[in-house]
PDB file of N, CA and C in Angstrom:
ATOM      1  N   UNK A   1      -0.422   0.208  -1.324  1.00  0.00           N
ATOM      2  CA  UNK A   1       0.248   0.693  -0.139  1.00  0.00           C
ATOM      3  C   UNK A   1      -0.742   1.506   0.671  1.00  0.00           C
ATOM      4  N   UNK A   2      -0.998   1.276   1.745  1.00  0.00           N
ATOM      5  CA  UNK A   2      -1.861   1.723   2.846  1.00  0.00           C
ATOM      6  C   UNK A   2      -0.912   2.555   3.786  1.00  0.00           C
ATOM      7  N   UNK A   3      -1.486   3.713   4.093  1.00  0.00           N
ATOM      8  CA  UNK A   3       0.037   4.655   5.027  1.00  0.00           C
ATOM      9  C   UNK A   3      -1.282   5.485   5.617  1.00  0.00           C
ATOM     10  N   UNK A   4      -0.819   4.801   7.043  1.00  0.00           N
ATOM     11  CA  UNK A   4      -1.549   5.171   8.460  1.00  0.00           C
ATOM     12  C   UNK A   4      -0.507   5.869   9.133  1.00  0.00           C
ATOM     13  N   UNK A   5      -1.425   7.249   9.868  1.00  0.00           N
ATOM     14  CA  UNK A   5      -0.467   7.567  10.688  1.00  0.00           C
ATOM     15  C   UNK A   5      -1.718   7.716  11.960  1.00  0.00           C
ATOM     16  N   UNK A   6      -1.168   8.250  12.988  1.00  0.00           N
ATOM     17  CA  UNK A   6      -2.173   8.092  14.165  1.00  0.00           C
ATOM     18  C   UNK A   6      -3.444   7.126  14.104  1.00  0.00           C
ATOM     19  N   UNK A   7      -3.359   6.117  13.600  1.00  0.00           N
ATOM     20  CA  UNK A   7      -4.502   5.350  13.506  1.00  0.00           C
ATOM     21  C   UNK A   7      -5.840   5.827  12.488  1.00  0.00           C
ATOM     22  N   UNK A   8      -5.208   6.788  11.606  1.00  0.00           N
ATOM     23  CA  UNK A   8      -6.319   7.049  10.406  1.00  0.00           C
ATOM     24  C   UNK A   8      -5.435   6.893   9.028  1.00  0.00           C
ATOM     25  N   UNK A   9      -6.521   6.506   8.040  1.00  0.00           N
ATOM     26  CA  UNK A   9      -5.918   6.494   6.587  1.00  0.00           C
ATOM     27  C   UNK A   9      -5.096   7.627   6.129  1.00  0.00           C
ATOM     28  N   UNK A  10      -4.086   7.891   5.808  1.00  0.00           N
ATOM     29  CA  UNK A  10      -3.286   8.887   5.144  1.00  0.00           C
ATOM     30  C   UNK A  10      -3.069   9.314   3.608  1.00  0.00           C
ATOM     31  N   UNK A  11      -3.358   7.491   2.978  1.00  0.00           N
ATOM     32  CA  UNK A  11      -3.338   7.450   1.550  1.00  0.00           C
ATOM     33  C   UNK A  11      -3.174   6.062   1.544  1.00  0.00           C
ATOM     34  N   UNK A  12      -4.103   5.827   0.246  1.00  0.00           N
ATOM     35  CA  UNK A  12      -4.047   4.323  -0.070  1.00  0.00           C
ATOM     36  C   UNK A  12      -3.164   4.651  -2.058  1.00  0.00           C
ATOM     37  N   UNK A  13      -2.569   3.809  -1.859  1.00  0.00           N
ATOM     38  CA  UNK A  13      -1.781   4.211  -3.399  1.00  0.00           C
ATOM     39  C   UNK A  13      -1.746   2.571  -4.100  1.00  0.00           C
ATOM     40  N   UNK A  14      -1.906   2.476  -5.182  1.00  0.00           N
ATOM     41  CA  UNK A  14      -1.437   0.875  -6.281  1.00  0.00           C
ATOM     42  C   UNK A  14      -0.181   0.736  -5.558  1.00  0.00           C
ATOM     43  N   UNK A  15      -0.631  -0.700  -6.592  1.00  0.00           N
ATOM     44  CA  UNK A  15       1.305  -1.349  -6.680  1.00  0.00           C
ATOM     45  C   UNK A  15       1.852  -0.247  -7.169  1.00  0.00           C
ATOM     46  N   UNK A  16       1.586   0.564  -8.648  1.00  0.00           N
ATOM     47  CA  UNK A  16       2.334   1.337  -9.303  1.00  0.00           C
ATOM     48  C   UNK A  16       1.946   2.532  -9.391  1.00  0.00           C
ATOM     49  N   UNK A  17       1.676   2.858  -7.707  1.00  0.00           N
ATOM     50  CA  UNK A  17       1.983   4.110  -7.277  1.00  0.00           C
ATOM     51  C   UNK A  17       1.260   5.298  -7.676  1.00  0.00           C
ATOM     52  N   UNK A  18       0.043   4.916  -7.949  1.00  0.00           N
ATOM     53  CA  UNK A  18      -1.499   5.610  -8.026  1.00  0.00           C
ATOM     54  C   UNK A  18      -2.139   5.743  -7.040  1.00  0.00           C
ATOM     55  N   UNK A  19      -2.289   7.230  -6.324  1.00  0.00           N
ATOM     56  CA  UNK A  19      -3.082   7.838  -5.431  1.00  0.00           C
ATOM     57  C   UNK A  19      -4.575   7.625  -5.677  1.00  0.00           C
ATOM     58  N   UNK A  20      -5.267   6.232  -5.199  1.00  0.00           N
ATOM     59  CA  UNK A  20      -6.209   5.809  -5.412  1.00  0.00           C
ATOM     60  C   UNK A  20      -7.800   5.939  -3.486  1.00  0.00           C
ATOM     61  N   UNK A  21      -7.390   7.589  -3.053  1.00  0.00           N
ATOM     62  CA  UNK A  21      -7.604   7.452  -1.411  1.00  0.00           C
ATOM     63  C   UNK A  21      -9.281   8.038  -1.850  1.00  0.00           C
ATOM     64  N   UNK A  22      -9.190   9.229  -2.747  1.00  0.00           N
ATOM     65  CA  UNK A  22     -10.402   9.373  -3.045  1.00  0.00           C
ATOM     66  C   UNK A  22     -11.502   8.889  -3.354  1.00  0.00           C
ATOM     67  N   UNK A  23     -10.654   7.863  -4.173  1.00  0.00           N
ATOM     68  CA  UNK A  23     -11.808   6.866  -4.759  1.00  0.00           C
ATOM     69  C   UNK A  23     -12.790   6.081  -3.667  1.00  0.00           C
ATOM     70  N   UNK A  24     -11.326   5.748  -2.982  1.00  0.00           N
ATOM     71  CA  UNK A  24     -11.600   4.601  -1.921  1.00  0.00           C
ATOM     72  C   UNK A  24     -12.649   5.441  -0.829  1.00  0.00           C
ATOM     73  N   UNK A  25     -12.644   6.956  -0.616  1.00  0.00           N
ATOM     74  CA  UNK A  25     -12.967   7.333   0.763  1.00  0.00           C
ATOM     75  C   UNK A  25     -14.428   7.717   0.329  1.00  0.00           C
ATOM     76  N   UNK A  26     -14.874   8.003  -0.866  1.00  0.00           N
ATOM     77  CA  UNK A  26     -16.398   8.141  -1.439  1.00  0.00           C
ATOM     78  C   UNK A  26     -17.354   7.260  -1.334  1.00  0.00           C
ATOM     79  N   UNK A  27     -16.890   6.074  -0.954  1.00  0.00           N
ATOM     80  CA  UNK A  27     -17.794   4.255  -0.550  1.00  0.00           C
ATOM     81  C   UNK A  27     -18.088   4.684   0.891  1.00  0.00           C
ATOM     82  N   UNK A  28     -16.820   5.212   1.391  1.00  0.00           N
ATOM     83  CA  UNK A  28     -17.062   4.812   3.101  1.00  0.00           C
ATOM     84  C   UNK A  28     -17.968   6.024   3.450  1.00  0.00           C
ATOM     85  N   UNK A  29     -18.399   5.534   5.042  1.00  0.00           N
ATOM     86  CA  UNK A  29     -19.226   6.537   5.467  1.00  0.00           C
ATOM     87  C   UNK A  29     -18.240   7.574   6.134  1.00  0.00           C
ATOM     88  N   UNK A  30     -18.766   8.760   5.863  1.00  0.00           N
ATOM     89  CA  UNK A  30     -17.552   9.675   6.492  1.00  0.00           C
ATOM     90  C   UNK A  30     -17.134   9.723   8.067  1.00  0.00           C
ATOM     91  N   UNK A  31     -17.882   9.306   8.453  1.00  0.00           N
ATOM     92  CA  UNK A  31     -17.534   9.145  10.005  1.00  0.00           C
ATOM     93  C   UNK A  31     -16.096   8.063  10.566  1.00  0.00           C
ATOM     94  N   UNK A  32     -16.752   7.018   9.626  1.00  0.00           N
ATOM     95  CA  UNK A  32     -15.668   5.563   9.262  1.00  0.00           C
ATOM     96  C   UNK A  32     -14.416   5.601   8.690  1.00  0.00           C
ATOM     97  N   UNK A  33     -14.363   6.534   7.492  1.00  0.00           N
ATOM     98  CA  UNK A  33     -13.934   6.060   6.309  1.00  0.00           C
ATOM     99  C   UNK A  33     -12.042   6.013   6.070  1.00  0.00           C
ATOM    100  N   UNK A  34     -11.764   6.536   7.173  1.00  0.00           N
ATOM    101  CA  UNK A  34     -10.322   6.735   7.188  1.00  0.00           C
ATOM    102  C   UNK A  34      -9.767   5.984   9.076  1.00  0.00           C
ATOM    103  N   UNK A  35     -10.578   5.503   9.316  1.00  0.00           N
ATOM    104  CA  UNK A  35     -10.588   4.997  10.739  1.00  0.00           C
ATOM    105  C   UNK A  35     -10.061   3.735  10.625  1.00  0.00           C
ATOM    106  N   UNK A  36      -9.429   3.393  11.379  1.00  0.00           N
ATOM    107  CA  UNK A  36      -9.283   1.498  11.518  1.00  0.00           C
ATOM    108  C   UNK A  36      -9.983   0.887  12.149  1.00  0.00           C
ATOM    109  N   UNK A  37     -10.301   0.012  11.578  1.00  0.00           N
ATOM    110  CA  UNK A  37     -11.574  -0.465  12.480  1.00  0.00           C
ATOM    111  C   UNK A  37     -11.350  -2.040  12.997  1.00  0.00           C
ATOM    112  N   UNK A  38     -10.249  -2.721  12.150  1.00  0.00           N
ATOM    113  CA  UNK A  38      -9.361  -3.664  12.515  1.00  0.00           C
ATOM    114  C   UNK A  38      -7.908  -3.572  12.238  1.00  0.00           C
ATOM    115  N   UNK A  39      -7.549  -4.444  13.180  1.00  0.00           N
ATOM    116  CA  UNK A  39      -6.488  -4.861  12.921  1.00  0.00           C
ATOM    117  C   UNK A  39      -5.540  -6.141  13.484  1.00  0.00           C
ATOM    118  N   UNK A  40      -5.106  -6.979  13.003  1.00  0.00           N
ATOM    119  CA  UNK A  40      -5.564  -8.365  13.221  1.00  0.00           C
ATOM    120  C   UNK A  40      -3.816  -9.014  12.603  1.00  0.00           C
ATOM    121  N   UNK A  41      -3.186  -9.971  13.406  1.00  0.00           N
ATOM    122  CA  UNK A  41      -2.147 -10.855  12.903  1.00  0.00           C
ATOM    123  C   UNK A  41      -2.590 -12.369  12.435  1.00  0.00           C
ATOM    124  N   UNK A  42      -2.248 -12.647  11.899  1.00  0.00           N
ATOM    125  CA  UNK A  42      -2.692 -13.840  10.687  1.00  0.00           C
ATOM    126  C   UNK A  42      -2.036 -15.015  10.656  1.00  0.00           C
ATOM    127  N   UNK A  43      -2.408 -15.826  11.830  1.00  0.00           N
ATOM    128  CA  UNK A  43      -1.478 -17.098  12.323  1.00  0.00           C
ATOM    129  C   UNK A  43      -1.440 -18.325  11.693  1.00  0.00           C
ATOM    130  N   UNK A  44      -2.178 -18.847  10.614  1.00  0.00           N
ATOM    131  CA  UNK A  44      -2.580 -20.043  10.058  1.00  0.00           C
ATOM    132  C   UNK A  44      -0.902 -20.139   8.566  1.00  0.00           C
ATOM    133  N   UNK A  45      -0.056 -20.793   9.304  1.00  0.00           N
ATOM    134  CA  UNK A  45       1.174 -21.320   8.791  1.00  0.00           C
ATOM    135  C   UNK A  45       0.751 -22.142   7.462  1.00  0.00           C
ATOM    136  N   UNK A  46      -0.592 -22.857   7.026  1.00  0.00           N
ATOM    137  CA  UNK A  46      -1.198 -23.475   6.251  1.00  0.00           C
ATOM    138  C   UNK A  46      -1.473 -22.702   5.687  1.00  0.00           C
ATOM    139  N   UNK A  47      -1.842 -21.285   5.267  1.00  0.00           N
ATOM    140  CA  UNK A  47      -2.512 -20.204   4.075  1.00  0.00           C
ATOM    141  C   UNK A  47      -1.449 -19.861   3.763  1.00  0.00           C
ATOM    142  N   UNK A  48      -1.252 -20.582   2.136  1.00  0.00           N
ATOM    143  CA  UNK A  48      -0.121 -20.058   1.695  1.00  0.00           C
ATOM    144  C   UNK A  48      -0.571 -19.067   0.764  1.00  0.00           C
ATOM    145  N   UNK A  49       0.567 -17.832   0.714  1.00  0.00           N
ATOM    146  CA  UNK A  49      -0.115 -16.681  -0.256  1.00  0.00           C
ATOM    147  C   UNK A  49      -0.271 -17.042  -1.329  1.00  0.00           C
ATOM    148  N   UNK A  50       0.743 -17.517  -2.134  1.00  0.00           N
ATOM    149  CA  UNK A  50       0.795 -18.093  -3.168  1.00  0.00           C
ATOM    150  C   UNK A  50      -0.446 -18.871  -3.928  1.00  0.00           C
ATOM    151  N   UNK A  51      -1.070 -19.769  -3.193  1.00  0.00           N
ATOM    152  CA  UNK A  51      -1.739 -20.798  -3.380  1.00  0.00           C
ATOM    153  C   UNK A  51      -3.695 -20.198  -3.469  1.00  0.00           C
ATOM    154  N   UNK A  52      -3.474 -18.705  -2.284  1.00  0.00           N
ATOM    155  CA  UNK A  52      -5.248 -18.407  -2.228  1.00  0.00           C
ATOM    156  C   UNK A  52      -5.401 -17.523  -3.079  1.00  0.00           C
ATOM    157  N   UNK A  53      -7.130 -17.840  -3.495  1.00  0.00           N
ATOM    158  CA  UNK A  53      -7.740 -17.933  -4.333  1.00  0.00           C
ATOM    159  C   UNK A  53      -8.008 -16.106  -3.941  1.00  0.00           C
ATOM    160  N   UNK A  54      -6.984 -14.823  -4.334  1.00  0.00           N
ATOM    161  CA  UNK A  54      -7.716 -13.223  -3.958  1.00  0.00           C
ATOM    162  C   UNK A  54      -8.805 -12.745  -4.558  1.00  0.00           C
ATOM    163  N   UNK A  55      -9.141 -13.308  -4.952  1.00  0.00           N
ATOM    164  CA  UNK A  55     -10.897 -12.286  -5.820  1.00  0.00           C
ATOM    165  C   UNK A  55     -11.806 -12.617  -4.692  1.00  0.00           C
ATOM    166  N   UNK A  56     -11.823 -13.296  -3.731  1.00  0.00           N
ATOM    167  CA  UNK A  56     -12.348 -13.112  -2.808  1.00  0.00           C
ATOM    168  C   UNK A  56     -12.240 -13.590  -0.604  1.00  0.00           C
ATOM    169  N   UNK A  57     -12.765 -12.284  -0.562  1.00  0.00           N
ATOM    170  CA  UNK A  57     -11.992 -12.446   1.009  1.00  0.00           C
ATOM    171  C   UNK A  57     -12.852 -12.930   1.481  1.00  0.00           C
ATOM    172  N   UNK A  58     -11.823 -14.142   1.733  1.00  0.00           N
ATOM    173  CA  UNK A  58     -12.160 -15.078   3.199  1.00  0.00           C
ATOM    174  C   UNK A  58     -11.838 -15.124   4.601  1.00  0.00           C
ATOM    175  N   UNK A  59     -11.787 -15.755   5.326  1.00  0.00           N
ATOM    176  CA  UNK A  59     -11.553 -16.288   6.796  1.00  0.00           C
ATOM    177  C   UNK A  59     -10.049 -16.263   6.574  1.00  0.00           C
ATOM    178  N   UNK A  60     -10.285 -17.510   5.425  1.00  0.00           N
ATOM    179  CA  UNK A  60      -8.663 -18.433   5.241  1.00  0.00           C
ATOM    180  C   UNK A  60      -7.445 -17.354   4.672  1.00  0.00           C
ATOM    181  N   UNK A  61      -7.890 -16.239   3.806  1.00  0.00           N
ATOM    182  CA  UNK A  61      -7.042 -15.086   3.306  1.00  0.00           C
ATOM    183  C   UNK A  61      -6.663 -14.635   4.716  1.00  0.00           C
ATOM    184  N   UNK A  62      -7.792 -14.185   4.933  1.00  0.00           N
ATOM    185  CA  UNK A  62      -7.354 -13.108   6.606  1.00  0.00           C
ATOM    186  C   UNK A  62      -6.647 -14.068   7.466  1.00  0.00           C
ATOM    187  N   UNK A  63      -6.306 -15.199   7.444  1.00  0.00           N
ATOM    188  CA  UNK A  63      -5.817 -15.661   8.207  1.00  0.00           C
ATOM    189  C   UNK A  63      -3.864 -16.265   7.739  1.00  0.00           C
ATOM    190  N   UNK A  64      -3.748 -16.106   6.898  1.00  0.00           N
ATOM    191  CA  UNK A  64      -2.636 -16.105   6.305  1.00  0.00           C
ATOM    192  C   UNK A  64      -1.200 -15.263   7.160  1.00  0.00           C
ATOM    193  N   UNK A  65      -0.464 -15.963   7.316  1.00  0.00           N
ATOM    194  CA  UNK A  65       0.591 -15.115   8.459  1.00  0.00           C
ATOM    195  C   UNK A  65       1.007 -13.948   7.910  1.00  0.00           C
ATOM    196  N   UNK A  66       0.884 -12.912   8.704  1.00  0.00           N
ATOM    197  CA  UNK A  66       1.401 -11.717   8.257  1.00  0.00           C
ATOM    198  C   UNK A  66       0.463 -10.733   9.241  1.00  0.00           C
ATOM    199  N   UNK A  67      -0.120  -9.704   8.708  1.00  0.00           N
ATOM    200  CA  UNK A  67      -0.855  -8.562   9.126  1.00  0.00           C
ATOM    201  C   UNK A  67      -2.478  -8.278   8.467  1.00  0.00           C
ATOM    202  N   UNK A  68      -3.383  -8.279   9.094  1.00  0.00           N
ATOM    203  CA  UNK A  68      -4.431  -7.406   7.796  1.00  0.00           C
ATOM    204  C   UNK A  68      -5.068  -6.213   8.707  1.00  0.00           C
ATOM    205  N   UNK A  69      -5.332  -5.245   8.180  1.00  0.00           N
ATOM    206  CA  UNK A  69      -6.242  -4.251   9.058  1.00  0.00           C
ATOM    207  C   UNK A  69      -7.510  -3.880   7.870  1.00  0.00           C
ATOM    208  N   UNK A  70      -8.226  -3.750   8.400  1.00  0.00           N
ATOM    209  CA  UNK A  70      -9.711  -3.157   8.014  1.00  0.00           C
ATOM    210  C   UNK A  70      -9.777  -2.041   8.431  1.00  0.00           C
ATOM    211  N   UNK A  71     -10.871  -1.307   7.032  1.00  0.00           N
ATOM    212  CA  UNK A  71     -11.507  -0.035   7.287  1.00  0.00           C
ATOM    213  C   UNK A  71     -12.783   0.193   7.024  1.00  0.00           C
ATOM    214  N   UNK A  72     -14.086   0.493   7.485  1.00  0.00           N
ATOM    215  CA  UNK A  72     -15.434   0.536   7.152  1.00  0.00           C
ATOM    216  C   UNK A  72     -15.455  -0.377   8.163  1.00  0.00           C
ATOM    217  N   UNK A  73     -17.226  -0.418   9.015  1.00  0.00           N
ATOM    218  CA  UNK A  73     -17.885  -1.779   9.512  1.00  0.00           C
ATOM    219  C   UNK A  73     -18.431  -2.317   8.968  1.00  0.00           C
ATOM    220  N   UNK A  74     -18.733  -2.323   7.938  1.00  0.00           N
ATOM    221  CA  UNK A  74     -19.659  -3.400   6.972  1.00  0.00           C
ATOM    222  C   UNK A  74     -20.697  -3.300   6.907  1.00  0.00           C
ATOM    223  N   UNK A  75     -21.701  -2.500   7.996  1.00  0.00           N
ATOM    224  CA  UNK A  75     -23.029  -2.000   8.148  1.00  0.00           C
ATOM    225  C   UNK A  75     -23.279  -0.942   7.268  1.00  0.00           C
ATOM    226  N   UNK A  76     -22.913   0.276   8.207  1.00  0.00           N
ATOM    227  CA  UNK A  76     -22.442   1.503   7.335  1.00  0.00           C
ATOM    228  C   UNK A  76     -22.104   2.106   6.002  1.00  0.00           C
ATOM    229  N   UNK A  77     -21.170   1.005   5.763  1.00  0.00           N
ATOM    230  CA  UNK A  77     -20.373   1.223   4.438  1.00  0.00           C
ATOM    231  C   UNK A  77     -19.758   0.575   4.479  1.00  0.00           C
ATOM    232  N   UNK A  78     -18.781   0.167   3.325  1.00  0.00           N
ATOM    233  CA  UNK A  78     -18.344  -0.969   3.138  1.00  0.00           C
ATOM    234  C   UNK A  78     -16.925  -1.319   3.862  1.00  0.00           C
ATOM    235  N   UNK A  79     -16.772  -2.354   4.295  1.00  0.00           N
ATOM    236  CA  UNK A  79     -15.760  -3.329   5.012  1.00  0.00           C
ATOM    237  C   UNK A  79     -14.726  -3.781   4.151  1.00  0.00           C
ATOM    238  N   UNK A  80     -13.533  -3.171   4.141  1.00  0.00           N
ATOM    239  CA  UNK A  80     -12.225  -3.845   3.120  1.00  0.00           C
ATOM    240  C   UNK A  80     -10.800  -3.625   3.785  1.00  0.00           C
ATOM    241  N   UNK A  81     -10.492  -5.355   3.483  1.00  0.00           N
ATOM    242  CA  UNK A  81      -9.326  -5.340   4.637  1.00  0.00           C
ATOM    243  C   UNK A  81      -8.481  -5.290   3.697  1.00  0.00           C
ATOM    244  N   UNK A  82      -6.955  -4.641   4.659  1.00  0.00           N
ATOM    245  CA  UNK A  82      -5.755  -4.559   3.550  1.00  0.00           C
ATOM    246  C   UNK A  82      -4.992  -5.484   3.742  1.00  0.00           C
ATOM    247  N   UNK A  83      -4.549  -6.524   3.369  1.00  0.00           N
ATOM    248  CA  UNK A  83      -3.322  -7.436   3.830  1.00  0.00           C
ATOM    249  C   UNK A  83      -2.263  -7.834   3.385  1.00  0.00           C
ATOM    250  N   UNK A  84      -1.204  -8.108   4.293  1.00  0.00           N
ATOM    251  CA  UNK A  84       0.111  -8.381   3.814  1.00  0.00           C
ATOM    252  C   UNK A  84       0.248  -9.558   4.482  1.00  0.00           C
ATOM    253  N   UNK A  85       0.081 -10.537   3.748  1.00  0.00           N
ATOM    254  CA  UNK A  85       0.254 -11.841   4.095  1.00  0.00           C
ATOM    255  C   UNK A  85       1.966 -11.908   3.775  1.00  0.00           C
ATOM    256  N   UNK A  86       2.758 -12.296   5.124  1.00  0.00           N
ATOM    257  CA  UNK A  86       4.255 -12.527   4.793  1.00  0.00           C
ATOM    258  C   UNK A  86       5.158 -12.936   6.228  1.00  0.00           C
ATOM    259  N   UNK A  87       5.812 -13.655   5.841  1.00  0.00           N
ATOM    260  CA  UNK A  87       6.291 -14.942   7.050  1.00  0.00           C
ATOM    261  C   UNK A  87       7.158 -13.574   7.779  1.00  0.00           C
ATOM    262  N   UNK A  88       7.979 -13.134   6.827  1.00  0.00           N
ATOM    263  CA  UNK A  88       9.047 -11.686   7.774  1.00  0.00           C
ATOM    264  C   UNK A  88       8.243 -11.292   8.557  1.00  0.00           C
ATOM    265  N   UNK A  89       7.176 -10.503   8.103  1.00  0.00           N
ATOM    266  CA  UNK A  89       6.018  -9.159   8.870  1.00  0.00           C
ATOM    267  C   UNK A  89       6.171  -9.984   9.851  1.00  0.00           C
ATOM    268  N   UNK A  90       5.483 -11.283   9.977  1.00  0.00           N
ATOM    269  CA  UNK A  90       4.994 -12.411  10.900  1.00  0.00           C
ATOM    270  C   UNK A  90       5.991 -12.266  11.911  1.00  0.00           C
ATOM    271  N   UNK A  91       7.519 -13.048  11.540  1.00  0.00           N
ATOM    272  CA  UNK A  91       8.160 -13.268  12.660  1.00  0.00           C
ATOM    273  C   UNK A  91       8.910 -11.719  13.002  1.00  0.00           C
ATOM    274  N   UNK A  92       8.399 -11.133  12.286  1.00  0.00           N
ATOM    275  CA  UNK A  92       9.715  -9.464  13.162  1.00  0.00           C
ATOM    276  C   UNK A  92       8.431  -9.142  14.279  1.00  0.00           C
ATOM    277  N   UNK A  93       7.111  -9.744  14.515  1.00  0.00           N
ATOM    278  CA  UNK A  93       6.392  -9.192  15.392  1.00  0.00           C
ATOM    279  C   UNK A  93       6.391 -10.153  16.586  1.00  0.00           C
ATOM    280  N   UNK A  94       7.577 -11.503  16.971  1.00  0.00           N
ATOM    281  CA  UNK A  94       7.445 -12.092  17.667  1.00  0.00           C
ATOM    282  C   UNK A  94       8.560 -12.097  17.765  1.00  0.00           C
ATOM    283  N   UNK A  95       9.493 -11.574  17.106  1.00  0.00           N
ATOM    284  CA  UNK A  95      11.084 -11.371  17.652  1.00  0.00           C
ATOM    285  C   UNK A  95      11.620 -10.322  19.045  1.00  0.00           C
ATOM    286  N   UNK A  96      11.934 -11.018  19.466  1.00  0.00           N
ATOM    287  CA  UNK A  96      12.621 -10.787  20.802  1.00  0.00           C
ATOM    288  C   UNK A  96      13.759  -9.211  20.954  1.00  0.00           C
ATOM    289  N   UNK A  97      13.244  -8.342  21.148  1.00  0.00           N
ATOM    290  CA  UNK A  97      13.382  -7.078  21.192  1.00  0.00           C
ATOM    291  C   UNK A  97      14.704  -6.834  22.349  1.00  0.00           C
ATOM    292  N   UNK A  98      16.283  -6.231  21.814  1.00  0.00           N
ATOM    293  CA  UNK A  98      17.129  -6.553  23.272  1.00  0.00           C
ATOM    294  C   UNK A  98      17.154  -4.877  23.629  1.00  0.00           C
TER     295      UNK A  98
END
């Protein structure tokens, strides 16, 4: 779980709910390290979650419908995107607002 507020990291926690932000914020460069540096919707109806291969990020992961945002530039320090690949996320961001 990734929990942004004003557009900086707040806390990154496990599935089972392990405050894991420290760990994560000692890689990045401090300037970076709680910043967003992407953030990106994931249109390819063909990447099924189910089916990709996560030990490593691709194009085809990041492109999976749903949401991913990045933190780090990859120069600096290191580049790791968070994603929620999921058809809901997907369509509640193209649903028609009354």
């Amino acid at each position: 779980e990734l929990t942004i507020g004003h557009s900086r990291v707040v806390a990154i926690r496990t599935r089972s709910g392990n405050d894991v932000s420290d760990i994560f914020m000692r890689e990045m460069d401090a300037l970076l390290a709680n910043n967003l540096i992407e953030l990106a919707l994931g249109t390819n109806a063909g990447a099924v979650p189910s089916s990709l291969d996560w030990r490593y990020n691709s194009p085809v992961n990041e492109s999976a419908l749903g949401f991913h945002v990045g933190l780090g530039d990859g120069s600096r320090c290191a580049h790791v995107d968070f994603m929620c690949p999921s058809q809901d996320s997907y369509d509640s961001f193209f649903k028609v607002r009354e």
